[in-house]
C-alpha atoms as a PDB file:
ATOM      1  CA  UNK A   1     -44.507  -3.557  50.467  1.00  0.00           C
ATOM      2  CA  UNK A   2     -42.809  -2.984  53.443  1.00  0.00           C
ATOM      3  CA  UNK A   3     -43.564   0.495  55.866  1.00  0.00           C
ATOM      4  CA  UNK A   4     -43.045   1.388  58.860  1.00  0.00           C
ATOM      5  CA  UNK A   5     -44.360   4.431  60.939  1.00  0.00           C
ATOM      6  CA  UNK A   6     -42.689   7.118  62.110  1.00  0.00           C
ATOM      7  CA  UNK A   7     -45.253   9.657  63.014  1.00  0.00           C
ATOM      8  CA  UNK A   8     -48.428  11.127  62.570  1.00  0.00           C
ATOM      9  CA  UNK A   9     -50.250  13.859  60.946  1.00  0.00           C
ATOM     10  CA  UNK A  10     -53.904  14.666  61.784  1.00  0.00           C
ATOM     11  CA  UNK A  11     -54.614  11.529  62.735  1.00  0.00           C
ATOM     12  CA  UNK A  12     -52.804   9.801  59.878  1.00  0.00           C
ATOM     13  CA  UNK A  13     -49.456   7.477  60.166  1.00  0.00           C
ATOM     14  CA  UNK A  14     -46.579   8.926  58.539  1.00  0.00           C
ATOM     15  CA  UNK A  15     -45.232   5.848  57.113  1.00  0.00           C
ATOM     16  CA  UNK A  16     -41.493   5.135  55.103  1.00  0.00           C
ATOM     17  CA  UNK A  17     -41.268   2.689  52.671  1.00  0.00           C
ATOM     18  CA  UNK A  18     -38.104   0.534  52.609  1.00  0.00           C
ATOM     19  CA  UNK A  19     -36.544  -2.277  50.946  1.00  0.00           C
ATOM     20  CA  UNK A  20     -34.679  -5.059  52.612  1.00  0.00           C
ATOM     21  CA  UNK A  21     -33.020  -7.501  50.715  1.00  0.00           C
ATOM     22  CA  UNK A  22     -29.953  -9.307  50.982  1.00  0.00           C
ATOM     23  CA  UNK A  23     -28.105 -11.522  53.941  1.00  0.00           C
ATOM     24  CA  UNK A  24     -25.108 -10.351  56.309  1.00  0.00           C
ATOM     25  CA  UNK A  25     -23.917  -7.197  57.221  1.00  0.00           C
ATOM     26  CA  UNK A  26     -26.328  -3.794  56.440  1.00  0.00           C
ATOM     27  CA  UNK A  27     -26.165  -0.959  54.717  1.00  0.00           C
ATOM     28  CA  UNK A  28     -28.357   1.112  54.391  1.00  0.00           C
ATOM     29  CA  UNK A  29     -28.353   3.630  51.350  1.00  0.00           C
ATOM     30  CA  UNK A  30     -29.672   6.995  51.950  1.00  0.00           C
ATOM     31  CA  UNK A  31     -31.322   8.851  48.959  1.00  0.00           C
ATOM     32  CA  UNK A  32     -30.440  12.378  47.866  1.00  0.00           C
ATOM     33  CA  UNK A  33     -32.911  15.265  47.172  1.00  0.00           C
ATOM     34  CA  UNK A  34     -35.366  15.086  45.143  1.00  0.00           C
ATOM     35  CA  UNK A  35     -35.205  11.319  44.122  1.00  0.00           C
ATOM     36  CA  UNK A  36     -36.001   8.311  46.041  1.00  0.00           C
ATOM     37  CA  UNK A  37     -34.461   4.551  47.058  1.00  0.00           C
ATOM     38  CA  UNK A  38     -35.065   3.627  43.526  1.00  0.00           C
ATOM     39  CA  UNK A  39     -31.744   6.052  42.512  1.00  0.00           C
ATOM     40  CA  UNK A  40     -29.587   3.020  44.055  1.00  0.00           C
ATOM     41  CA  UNK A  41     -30.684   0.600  41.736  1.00  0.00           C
ATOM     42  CA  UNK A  42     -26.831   0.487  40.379  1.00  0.00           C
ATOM     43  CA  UNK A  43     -25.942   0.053  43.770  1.00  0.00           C
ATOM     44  CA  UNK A  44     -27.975  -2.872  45.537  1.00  0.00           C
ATOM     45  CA  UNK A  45     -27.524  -5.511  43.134  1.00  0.00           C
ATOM     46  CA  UNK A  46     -23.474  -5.181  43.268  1.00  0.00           C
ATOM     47  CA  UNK A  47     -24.211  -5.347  47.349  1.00  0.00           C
ATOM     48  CA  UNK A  48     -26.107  -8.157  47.081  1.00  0.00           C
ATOM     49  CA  UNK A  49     -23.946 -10.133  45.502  1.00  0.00           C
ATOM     50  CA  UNK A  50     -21.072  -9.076  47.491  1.00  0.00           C
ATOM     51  CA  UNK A  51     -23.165 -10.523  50.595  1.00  0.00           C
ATOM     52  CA  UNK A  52     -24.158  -7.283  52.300  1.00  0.00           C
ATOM     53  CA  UNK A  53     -27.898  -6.941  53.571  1.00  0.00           C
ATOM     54  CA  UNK A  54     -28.922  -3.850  51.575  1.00  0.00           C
ATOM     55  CA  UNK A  55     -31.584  -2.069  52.981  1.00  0.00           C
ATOM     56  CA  UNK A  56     -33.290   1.567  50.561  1.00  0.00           C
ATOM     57  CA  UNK A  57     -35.570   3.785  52.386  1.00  0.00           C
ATOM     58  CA  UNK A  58     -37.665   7.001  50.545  1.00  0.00           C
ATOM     59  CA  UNK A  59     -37.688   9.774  52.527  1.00  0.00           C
ATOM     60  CA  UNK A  60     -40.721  11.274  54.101  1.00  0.00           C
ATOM     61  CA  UNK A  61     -42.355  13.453  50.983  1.00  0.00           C
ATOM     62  CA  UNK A  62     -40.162  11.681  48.479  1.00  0.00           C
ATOM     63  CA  UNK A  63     -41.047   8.060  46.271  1.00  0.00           C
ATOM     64  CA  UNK A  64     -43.688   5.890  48.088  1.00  0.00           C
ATOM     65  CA  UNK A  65     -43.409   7.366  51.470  1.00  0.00           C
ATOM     66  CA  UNK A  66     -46.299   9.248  53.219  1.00  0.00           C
ATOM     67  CA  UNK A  67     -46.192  13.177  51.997  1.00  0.00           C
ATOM     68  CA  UNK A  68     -46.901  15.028  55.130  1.00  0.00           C
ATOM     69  CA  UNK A  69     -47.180  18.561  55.564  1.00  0.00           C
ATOM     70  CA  UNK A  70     -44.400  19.113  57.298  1.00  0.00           C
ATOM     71  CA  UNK A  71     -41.178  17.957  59.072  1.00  0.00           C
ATOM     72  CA  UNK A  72     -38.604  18.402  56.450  1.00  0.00           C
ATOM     73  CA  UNK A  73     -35.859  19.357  58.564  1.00  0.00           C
ATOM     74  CA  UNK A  74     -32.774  17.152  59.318  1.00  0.00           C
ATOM     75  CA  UNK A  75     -33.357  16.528  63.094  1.00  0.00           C
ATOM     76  CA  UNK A  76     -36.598  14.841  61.737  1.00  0.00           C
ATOM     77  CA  UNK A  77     -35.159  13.185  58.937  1.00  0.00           C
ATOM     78  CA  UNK A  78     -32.478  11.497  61.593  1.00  0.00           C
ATOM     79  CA  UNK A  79     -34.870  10.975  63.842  1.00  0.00           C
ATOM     80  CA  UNK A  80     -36.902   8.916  60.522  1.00  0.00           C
ATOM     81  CA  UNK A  81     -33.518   6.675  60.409  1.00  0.00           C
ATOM     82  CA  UNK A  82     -33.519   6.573  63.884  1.00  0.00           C
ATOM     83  CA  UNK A  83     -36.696   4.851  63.914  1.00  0.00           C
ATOM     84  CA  UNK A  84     -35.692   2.500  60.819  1.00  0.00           C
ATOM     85  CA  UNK A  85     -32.594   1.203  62.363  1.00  0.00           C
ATOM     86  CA  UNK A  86     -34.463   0.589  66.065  1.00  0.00           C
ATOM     87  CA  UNK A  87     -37.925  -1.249  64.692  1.00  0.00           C
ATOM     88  CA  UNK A  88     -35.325  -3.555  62.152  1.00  0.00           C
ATOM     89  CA  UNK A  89     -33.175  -4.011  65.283  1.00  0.00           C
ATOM     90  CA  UNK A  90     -30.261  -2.779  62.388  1.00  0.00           C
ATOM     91  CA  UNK A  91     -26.718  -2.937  64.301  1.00  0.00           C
ATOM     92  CA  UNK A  92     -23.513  -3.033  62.724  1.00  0.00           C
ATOM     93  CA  UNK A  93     -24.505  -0.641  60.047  1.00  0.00           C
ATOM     94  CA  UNK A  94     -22.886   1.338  56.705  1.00  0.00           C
ATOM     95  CA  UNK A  95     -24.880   4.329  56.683  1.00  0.00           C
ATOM     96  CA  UNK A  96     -23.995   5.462  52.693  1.00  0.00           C
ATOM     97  CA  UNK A  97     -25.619   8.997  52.393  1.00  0.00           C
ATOM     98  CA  UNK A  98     -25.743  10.234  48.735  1.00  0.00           C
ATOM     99  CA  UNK A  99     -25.954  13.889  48.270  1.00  0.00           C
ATOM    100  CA  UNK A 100     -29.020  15.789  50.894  1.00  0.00           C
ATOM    101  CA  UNK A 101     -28.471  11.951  52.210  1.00  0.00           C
ATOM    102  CA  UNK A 102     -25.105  12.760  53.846  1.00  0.00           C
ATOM    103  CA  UNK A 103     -27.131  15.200  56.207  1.00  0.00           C
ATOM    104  CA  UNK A 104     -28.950  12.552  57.809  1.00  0.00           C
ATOM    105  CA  UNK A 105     -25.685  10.009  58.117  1.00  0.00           C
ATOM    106  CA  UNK A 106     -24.197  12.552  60.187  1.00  0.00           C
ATOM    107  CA  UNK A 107     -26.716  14.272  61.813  1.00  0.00           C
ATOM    108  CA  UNK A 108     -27.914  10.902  63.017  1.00  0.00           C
ATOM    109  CA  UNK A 109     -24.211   9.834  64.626  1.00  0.00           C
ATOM    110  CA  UNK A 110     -24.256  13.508  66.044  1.00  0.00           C
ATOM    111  CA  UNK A 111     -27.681  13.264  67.665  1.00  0.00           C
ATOM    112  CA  UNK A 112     -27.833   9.513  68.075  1.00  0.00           C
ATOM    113  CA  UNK A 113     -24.370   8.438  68.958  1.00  0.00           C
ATOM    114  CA  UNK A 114     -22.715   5.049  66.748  1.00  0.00           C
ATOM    115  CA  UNK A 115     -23.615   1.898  68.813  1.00  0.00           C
ATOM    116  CA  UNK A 116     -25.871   0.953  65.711  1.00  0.00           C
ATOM    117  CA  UNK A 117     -23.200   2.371  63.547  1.00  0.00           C
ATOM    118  CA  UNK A 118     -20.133   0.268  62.285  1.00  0.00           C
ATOM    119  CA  UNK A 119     -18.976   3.159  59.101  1.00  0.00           C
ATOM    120  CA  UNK A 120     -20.581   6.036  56.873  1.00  0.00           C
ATOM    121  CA  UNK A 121     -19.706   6.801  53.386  1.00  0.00           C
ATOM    122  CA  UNK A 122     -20.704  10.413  52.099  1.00  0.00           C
ATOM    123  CA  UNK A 123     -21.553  10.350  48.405  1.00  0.00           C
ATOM    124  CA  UNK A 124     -21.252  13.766  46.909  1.00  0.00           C
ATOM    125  CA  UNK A 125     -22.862  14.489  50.192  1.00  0.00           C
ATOM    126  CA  UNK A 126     -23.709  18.277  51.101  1.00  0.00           C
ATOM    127  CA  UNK A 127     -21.880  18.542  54.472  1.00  0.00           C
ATOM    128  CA  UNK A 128     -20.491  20.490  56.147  1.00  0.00           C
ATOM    129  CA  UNK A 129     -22.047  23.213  54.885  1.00  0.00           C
ATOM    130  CA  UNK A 130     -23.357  24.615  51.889  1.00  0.00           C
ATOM    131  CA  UNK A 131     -24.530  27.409  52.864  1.00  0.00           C
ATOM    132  CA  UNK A 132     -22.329  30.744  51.845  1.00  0.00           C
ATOM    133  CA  UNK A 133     -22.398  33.229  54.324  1.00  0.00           C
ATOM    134  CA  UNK A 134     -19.831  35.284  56.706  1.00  0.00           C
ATOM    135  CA  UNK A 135     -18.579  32.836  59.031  1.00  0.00           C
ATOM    136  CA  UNK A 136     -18.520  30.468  56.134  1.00  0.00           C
ATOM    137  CA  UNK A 137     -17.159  32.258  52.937  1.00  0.00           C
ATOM    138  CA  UNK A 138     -16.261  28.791  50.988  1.00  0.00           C
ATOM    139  CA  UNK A 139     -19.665  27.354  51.329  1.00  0.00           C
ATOM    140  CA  UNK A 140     -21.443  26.643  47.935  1.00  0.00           C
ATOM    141  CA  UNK A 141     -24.926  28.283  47.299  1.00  0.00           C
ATOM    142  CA  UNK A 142     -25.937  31.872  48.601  1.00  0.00           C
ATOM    143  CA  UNK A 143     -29.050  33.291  49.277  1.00  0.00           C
ATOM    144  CA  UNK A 144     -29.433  34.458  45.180  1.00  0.00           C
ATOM    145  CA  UNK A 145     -29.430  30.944  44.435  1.00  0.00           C
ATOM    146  CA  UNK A 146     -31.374  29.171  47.349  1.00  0.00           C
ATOM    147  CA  UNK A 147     -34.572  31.609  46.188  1.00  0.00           C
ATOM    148  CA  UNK A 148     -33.775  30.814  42.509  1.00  0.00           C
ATOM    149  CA  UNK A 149     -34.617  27.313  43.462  1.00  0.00           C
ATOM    150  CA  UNK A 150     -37.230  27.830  45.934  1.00  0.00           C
ATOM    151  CA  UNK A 151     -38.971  30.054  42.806  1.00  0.00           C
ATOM    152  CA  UNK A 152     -38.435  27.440  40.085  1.00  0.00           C
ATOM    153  CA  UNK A 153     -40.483  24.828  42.891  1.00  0.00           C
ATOM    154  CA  UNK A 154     -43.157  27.371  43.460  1.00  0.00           C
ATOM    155  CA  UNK A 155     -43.458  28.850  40.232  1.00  0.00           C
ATOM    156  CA  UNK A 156     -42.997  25.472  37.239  1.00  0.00           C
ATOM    157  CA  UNK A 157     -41.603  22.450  39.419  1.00  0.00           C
ATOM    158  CA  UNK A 158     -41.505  20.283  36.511  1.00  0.00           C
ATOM    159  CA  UNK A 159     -39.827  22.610  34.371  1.00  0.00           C
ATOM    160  CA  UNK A 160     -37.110  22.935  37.093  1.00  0.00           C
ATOM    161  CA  UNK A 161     -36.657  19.629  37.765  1.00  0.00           C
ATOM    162  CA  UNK A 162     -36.164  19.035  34.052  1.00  0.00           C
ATOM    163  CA  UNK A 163     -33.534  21.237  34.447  1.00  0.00           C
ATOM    164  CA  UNK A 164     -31.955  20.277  37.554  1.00  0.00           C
ATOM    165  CA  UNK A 165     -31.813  16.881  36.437  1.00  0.00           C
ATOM    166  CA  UNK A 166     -30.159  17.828  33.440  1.00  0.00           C
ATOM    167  CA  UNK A 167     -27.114  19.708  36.079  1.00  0.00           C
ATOM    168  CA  UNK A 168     -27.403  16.564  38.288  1.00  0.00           C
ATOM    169  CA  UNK A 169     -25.635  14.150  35.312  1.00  0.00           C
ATOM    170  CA  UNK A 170     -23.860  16.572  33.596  1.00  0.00           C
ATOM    171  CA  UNK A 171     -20.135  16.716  34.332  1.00  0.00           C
ATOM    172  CA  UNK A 172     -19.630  21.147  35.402  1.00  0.00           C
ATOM    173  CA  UNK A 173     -22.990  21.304  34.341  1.00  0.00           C
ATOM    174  CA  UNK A 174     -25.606  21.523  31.381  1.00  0.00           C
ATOM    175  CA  UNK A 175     -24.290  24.767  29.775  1.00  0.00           C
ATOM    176  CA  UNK A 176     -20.928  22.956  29.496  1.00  0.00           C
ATOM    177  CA  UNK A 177     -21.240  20.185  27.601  1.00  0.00           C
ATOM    178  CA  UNK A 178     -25.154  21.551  25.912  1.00  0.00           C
ATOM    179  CA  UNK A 179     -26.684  18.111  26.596  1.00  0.00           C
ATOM    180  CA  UNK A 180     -29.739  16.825  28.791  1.00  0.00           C
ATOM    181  CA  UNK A 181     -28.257  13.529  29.502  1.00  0.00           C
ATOM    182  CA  UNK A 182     -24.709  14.389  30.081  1.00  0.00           C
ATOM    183  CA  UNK A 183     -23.307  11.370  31.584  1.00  0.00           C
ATOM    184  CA  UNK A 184     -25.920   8.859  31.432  1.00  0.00           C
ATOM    185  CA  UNK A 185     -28.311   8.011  28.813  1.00  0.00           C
ATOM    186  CA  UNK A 186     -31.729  10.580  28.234  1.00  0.00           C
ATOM    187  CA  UNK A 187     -33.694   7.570  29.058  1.00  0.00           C
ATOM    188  CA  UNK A 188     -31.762   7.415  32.669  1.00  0.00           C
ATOM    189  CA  UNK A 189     -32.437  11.327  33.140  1.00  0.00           C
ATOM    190  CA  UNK A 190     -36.198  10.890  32.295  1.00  0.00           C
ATOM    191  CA  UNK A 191     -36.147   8.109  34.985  1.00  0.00           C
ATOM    192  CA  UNK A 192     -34.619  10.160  37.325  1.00  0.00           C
ATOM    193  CA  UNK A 193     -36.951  12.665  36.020  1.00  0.00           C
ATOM    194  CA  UNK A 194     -39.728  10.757  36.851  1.00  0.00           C
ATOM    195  CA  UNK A 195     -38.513   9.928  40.958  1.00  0.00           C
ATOM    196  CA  UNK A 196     -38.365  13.828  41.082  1.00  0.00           C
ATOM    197  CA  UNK A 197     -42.136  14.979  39.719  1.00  0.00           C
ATOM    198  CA  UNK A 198     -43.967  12.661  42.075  1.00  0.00           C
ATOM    199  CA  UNK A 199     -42.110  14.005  45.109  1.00  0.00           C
ATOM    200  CA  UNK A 200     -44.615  15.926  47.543  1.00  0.00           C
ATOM    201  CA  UNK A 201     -44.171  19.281  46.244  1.00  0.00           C
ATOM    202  CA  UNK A 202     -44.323  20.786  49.755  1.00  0.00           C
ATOM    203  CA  UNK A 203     -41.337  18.681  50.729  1.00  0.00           C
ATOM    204  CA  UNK A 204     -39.218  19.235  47.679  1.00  0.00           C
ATOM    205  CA  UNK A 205     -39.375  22.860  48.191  1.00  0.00           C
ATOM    206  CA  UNK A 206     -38.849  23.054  52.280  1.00  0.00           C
ATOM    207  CA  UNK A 207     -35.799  20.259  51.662  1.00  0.00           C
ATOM    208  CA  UNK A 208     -33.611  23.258  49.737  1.00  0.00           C
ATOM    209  CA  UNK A 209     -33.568  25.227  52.716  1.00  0.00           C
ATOM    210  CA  UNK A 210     -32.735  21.993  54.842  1.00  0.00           C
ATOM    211  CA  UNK A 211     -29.756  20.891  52.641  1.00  0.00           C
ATOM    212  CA  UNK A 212     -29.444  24.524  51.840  1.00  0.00           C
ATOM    213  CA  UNK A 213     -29.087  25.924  54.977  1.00  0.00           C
ATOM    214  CA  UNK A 214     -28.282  23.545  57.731  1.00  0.00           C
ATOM    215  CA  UNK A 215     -24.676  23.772  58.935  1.00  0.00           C
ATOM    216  CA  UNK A 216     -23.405  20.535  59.766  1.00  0.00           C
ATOM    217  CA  UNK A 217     -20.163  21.336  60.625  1.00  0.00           C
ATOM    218  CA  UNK A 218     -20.734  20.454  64.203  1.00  0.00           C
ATOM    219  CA  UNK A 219     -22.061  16.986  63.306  1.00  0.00           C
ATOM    220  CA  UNK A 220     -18.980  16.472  60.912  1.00  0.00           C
ATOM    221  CA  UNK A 221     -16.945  16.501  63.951  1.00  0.00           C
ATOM    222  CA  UNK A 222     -18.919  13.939  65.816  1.00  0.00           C
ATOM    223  CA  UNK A 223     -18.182  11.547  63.176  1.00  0.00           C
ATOM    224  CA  UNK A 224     -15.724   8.459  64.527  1.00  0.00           C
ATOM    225  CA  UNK A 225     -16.271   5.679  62.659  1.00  0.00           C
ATOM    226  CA  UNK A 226     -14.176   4.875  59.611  1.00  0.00           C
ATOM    227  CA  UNK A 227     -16.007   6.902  56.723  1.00  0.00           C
ATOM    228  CA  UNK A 228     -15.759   7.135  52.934  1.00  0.00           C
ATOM    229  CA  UNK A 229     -15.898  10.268  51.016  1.00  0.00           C
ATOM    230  CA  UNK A 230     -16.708   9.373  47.610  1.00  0.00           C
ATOM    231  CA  UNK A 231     -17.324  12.419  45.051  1.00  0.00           C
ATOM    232  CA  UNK A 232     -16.885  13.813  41.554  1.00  0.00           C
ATOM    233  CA  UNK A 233     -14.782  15.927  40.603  1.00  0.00           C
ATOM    234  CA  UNK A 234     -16.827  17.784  38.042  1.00  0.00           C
ATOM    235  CA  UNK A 235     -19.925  17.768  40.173  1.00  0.00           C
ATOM    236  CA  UNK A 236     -22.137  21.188  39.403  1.00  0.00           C
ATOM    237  CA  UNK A 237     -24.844  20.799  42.489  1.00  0.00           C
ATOM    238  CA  UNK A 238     -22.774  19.992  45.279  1.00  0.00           C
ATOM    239  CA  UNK A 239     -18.927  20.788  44.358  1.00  0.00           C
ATOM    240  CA  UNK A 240     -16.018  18.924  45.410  1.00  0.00           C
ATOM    241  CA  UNK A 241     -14.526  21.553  46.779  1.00  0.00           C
ATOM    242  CA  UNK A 242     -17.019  22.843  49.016  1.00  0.00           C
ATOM    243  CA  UNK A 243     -18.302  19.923  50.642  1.00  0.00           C
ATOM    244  CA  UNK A 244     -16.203  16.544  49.718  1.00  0.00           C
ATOM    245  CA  UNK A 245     -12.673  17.969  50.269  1.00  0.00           C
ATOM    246  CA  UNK A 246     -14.133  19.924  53.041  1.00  0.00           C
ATOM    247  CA  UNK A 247     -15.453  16.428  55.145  1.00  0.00           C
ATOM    248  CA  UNK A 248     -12.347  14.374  54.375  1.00  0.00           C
ATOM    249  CA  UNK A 249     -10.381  17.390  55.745  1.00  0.00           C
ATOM    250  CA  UNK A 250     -12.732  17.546  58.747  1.00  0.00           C
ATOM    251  CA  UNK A 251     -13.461  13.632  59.712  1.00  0.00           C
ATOM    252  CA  UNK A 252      -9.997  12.147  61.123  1.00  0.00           C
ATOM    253  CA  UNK A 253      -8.730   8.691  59.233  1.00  0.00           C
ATOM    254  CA  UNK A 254     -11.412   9.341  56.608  1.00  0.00           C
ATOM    255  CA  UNK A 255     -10.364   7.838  53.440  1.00  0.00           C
ATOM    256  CA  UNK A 256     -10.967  10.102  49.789  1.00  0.00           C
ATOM    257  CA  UNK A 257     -12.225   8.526  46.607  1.00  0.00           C
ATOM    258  CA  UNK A 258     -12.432  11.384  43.826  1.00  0.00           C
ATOM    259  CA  UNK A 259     -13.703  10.121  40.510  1.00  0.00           C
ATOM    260  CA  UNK A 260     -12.325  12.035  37.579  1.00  0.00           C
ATOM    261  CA  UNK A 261     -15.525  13.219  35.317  1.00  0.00           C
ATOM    262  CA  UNK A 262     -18.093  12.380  37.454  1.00  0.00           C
ATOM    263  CA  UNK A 263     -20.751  14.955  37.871  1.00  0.00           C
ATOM    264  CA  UNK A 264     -23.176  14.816  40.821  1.00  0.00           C
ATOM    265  CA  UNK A 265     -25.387  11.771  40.183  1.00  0.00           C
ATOM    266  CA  UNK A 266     -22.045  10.349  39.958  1.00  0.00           C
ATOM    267  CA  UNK A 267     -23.379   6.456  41.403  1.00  0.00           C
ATOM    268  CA  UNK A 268     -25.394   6.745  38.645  1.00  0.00           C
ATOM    269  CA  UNK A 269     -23.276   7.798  35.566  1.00  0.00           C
ATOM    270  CA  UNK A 270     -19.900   5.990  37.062  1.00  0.00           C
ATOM    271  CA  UNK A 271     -21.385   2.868  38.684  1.00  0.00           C
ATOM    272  CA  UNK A 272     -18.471   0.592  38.411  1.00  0.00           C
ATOM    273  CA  UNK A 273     -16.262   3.296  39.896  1.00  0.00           C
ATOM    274  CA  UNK A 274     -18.629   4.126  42.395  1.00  0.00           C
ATOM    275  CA  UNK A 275     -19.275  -0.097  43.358  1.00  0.00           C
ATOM    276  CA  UNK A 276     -15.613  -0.048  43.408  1.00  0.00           C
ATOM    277  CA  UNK A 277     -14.920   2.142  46.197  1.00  0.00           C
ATOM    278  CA  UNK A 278     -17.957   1.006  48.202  1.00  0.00           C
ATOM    279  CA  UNK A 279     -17.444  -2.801  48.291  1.00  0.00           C
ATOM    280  CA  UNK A 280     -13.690  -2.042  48.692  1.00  0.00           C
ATOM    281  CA  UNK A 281     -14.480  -0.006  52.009  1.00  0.00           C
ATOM    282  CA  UNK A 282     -16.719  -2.195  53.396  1.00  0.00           C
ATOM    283  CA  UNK A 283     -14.603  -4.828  52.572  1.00  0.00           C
ATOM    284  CA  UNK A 284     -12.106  -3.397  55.387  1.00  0.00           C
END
């Protein structure tokens, strides 16, 4: 399987694990918290075909990357991509950030400039900021609701991600529609399920203050390229509203694809949708 190393940790290589598949132009599809690059699997066939090279990645902590102790903050996490797209010798690149994954597509322009960087497309993506606080009254999760996460990972991380999963499909939410599955099958959520529990538990929990927290609103605003903001309107983690209205307000010439129903894991439970709007922008 193929790894490459991006750090170390008492003596140990921190080491990503990435697919590479495909011929012609990359993308590369960035995972969102707390899944891995197996959550694309609706995505990199449709690629593929289309003739893209389609490179996954798991995240340090997350799927079959190293779990170190610590570095769960987004100037590492760029600095991670940064290292992908420089040992591949990646240029020309889609950077598609779904979700927490949006952080590192444009903290990664912001801190490492776009000469490896042809577009971006932000998938229910958390910037510009989630964070609700005084100088950002619209942002979407306060500091009641960061520690209700960060106690559900301390305290029964299974039984949260069981029901965080069950939010991440569910158009508005679980209590909404009184289903698991929501949008996709129950199989699909245990699968998803199943990315989430063998996450480093140390890195799911310090990643909810990173997406949490982080204000990327200066990053948005380094953002040149032609982008793609692709999000569901009845998402329940990371709402339309507060983050995908907010970054195709923000990025100049960005173009908005809202898909009616779709809750956050909306590649996922609206694939065709989803494929549509990708492969049409990258067509361009």
């Amino acid at each position: 399987m193929p790894r490459l190393t991006v750090g170390t940790e008492n003596g140990h290589p921190i080491e990503l694990h990435y697919t590479d598949q495909g011929s012609g132009a990359p993308v590369v599809l960035i995972h969102g918290w707390p899944l891995s690059g197996r959550s694309w699997e609706a995505q990199v066939p449709a690629l593929v075909d289309a003739g893209y090279r389609v490179l996954t990645y798991d995240r340090r902590g997350f799927g079959q990357s190293s779990q170190p102790w610590t570095g769960y903050d987004y100037d590492t996490f760029a600095a991670d991509l940064d290292a992908l797209l420089t040992q591949l010798d990646l240029t020309g690149v889609t950077l598609v950030g779904f979700s927490m994954g949006g952080g590192e597509v444009v903290r990664y322009i912001s801190r490492f400039g776009t000469a490896r960087v042809a577009k971006a497309v932000l998938a229910s993506a958390v910037p510009p900021y989630l964070y609700k606080s005084d100088d950002n009254p619209d942002g979407g999760l306060d500091d009641a609701t960061i520690e209700q996460f960060e106690t559900g990972v301390r305290t029964d991380r299974p039984a949260f991600l069981d029901g965080f999963t069950a939010d991440f499909f569910n158009a508005g939410g679980k209590g909404l529609l009184d289903s698991k599955s929501g949008a996709v099958s129950e199989p699909m959520r245990q699968y998803a399920l199943h990315l989430a529990e063998v996450a480093s538990p140390k890195g799911t929990l310090d990643c909810i203050a990173a997406f949490g927290r982080t204000d990327f609103r200066g990053d948005v605003a380094a953002v040149t390229v032609p982008t793609l903001v692709v999000h569901g309107d009845s998402d329940a983690i990371v709402p339309f509203e507060v983050s995908g209205k907010r970054s195709h307000e923000l990025i100049a010439g960005s173009e908005l694809v809202v898909i009616e129903g779709g809750p956050h894991g909306v590649n996922a439970s609206h694939p065709e949708q989803f494929n549509a709007a990708l492969l049409d922008f990258l067509a361009r």
